[in-house]
Protein backbone atom coordinates (compact mmCIF):
# COMPACT_ATOMS: atom_id res chain seq x y z
CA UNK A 1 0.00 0.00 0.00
CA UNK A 2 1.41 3.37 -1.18
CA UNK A 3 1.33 6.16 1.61
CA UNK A 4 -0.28 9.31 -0.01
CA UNK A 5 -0.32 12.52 2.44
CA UNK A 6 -3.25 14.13 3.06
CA UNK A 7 -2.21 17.10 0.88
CA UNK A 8 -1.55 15.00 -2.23
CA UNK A 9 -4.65 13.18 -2.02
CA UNK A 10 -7.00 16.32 -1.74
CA UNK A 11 -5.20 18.08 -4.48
CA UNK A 12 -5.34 14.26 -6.49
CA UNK A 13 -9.05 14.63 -6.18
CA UNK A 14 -9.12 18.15 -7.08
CA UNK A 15 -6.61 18.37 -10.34
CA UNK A 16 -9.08 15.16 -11.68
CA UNK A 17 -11.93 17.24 -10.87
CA UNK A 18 -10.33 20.22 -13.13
CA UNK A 19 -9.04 18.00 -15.52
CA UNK A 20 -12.62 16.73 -16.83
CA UNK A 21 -13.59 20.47 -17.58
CA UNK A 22 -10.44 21.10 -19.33
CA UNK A 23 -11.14 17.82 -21.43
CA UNK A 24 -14.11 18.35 -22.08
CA UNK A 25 -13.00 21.89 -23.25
CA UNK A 26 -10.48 20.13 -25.36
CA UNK A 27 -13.38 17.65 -26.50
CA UNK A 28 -14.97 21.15 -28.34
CA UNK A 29 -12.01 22.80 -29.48
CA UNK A 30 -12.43 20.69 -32.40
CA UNK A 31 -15.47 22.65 -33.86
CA UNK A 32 -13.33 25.48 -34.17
CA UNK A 33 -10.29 24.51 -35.77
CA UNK A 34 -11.08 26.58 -39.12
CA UNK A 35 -11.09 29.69 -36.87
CA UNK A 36 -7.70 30.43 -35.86
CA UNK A 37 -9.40 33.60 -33.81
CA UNK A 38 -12.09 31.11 -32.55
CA UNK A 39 -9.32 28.83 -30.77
CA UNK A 40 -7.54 31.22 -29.29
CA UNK A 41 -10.35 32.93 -27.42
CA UNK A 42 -11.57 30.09 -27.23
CA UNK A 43 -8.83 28.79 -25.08
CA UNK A 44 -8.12 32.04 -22.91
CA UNK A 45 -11.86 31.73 -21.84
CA UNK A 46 -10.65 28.06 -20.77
CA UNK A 47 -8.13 29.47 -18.41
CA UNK A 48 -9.55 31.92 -17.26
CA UNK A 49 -12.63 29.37 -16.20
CA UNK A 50 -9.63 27.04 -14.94
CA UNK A 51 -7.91 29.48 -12.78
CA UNK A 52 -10.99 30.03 -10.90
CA UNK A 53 -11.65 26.83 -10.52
CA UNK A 54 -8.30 25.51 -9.71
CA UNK A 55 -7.82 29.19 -7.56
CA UNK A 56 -11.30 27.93 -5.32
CA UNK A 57 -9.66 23.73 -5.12
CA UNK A 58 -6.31 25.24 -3.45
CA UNK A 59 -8.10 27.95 -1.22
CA UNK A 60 -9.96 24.22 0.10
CA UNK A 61 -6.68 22.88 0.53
CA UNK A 62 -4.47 25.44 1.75
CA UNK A 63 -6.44 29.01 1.69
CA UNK A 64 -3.81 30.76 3.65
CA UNK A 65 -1.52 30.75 0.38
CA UNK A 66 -1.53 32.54 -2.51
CA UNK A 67 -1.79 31.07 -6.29
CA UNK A 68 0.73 32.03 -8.94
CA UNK A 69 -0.30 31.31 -12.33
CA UNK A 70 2.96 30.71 -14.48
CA UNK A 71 1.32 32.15 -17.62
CA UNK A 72 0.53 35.47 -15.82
CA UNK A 73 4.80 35.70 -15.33
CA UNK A 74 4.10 36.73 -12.02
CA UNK A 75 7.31 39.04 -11.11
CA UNK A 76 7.67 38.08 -7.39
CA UNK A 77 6.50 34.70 -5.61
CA UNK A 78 6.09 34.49 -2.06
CA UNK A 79 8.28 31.60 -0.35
CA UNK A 80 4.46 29.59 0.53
CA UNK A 81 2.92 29.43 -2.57
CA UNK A 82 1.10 27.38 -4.82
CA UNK A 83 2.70 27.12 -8.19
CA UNK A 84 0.09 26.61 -10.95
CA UNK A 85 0.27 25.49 -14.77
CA UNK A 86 -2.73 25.71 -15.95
CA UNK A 87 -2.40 24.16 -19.42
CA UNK A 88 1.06 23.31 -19.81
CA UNK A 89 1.16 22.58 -23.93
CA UNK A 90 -1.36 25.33 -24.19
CA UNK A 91 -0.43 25.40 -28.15
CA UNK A 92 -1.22 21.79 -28.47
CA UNK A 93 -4.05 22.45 -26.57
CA UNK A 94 -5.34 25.16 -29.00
CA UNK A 95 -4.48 23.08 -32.01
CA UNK A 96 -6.40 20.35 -31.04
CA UNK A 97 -3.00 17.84 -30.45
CA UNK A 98 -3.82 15.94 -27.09
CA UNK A 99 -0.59 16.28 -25.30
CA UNK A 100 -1.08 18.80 -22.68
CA UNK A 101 -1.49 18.59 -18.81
CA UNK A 102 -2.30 20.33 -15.36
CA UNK A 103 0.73 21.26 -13.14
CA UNK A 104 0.66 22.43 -9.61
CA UNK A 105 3.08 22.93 -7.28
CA UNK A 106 3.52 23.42 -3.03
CA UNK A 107 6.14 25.74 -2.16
CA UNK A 108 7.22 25.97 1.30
CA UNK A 109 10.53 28.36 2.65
CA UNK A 110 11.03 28.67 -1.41
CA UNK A 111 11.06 24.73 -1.77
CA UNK A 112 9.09 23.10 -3.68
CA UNK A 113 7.59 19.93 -1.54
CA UNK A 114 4.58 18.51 -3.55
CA UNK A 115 4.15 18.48 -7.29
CA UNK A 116 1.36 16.82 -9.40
CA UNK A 117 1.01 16.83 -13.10
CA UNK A 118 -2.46 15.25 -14.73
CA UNK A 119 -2.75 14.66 -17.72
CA UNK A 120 -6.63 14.46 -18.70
CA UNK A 121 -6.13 12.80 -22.00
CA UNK A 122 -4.24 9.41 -20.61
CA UNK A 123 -5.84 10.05 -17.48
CA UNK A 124 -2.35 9.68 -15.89
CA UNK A 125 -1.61 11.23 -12.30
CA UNK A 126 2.24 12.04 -11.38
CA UNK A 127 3.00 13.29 -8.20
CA UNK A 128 6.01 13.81 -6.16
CA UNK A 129 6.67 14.94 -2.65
CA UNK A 130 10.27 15.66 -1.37
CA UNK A 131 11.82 12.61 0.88
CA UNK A 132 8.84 10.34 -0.17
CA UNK A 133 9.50 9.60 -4.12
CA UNK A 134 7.75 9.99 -6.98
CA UNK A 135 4.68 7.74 -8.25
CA UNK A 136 2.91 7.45 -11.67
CA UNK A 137 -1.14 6.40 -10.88
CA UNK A 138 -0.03 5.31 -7.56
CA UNK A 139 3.12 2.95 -8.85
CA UNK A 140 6.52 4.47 -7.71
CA UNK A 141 8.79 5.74 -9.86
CA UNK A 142 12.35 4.17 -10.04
CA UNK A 143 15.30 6.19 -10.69
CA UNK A 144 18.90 5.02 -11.73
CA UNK A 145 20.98 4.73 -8.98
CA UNK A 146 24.62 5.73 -10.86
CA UNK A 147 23.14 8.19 -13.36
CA UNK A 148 25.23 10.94 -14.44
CA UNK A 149 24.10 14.76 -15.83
CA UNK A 150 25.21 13.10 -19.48
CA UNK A 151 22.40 10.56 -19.16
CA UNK A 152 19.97 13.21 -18.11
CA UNK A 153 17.49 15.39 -19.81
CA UNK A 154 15.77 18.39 -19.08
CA UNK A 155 13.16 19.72 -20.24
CA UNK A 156 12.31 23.42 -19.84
CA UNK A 157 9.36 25.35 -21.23
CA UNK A 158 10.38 29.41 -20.17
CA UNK A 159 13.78 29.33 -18.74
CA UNK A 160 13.09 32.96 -17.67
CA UNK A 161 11.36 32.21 -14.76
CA UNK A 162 14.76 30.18 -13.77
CA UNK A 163 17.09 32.83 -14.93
CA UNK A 164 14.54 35.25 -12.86
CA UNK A 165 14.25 33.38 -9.98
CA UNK A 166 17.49 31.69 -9.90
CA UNK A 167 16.22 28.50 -8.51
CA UNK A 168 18.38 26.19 -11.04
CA UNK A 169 21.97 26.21 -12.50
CA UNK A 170 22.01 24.46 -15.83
CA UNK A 171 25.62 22.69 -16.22
């Protein structure tokens, strides 16, 4: 049996619970791929619906903290924070591609401790919380135990917030 924390499993619940409006969002974008105009407004209303949504699941969780929406650049986070992606693949999103997903993140003294990532379309969970692993849909996630930065990858999708925040050094 796989210990979840309390935390993970509320915010589990919730990022399902806004990941079956933003697929069935995705579900209509489809009528309006002849309308370049029509998808893009079309998926700004969808955030902005989201971020309430997703804005009223944390304040349930955790309503002492404030929400930072990545897309919104915010300029200055506070060191307790939730860290929000609203639609991370936004573009693929838009154009109707189904690889896109949720991310949220619990910062606490300017660490991140939780992390979950849904992705609506496989209906696949991730989550992570510092000293406790990683899991995929509740299966832990194995990592290499000699691995080197040559057998790595990284993905980044705005490196200014990095550069900005200067949270990672990129060898």
């Amino acid at each position: 049996m796989v210990y979840i924390s309390p935390t993970i499993n509320i915010l589990s619940l919730s990022i399902r619970k806004i990941g079956r409006r933003l697929l069935r969002d995705f579900n209509e974008i489809e009528n309006l791929q002849n309308s370049v105009k029509g998808t893009y407004t079309f998926l700004v209303k969808t955030k902005f619906k989201l971020k309430k949504v997703i804005q009223f699941e944390l304040n349930k969780i955790k309503g002492n903290l404030d929400v930072f929406f990545l897309d919104e650049k915010p300029n200055i986070i506070n060191e307790n924070a939730w860290i929000v992606d609203t639609i991370n693949g936004s573009e693929n999103f838009q154009k109707g591609i189904p690889h896109f997903c949720i991310s949220i993140s619990l910062m606490e003294n300017k660490e991140i401790k939780i992390s979950v990532i849904y992705d609506p379309i496989k209906d696949e969970l991730y989550y992570a919380q510092k000293e406790k692993g990683a899991y995929l849909n509740d299966f832990r996630l194995k990592l290499l135990e000699n691995s080197s930065c040559n057998l790595s990858t990284l993905s980044l999708s705005d490196i200014s917030l990095i550069e900005q925040h200067k949270t990672l050094k990129l060898i």
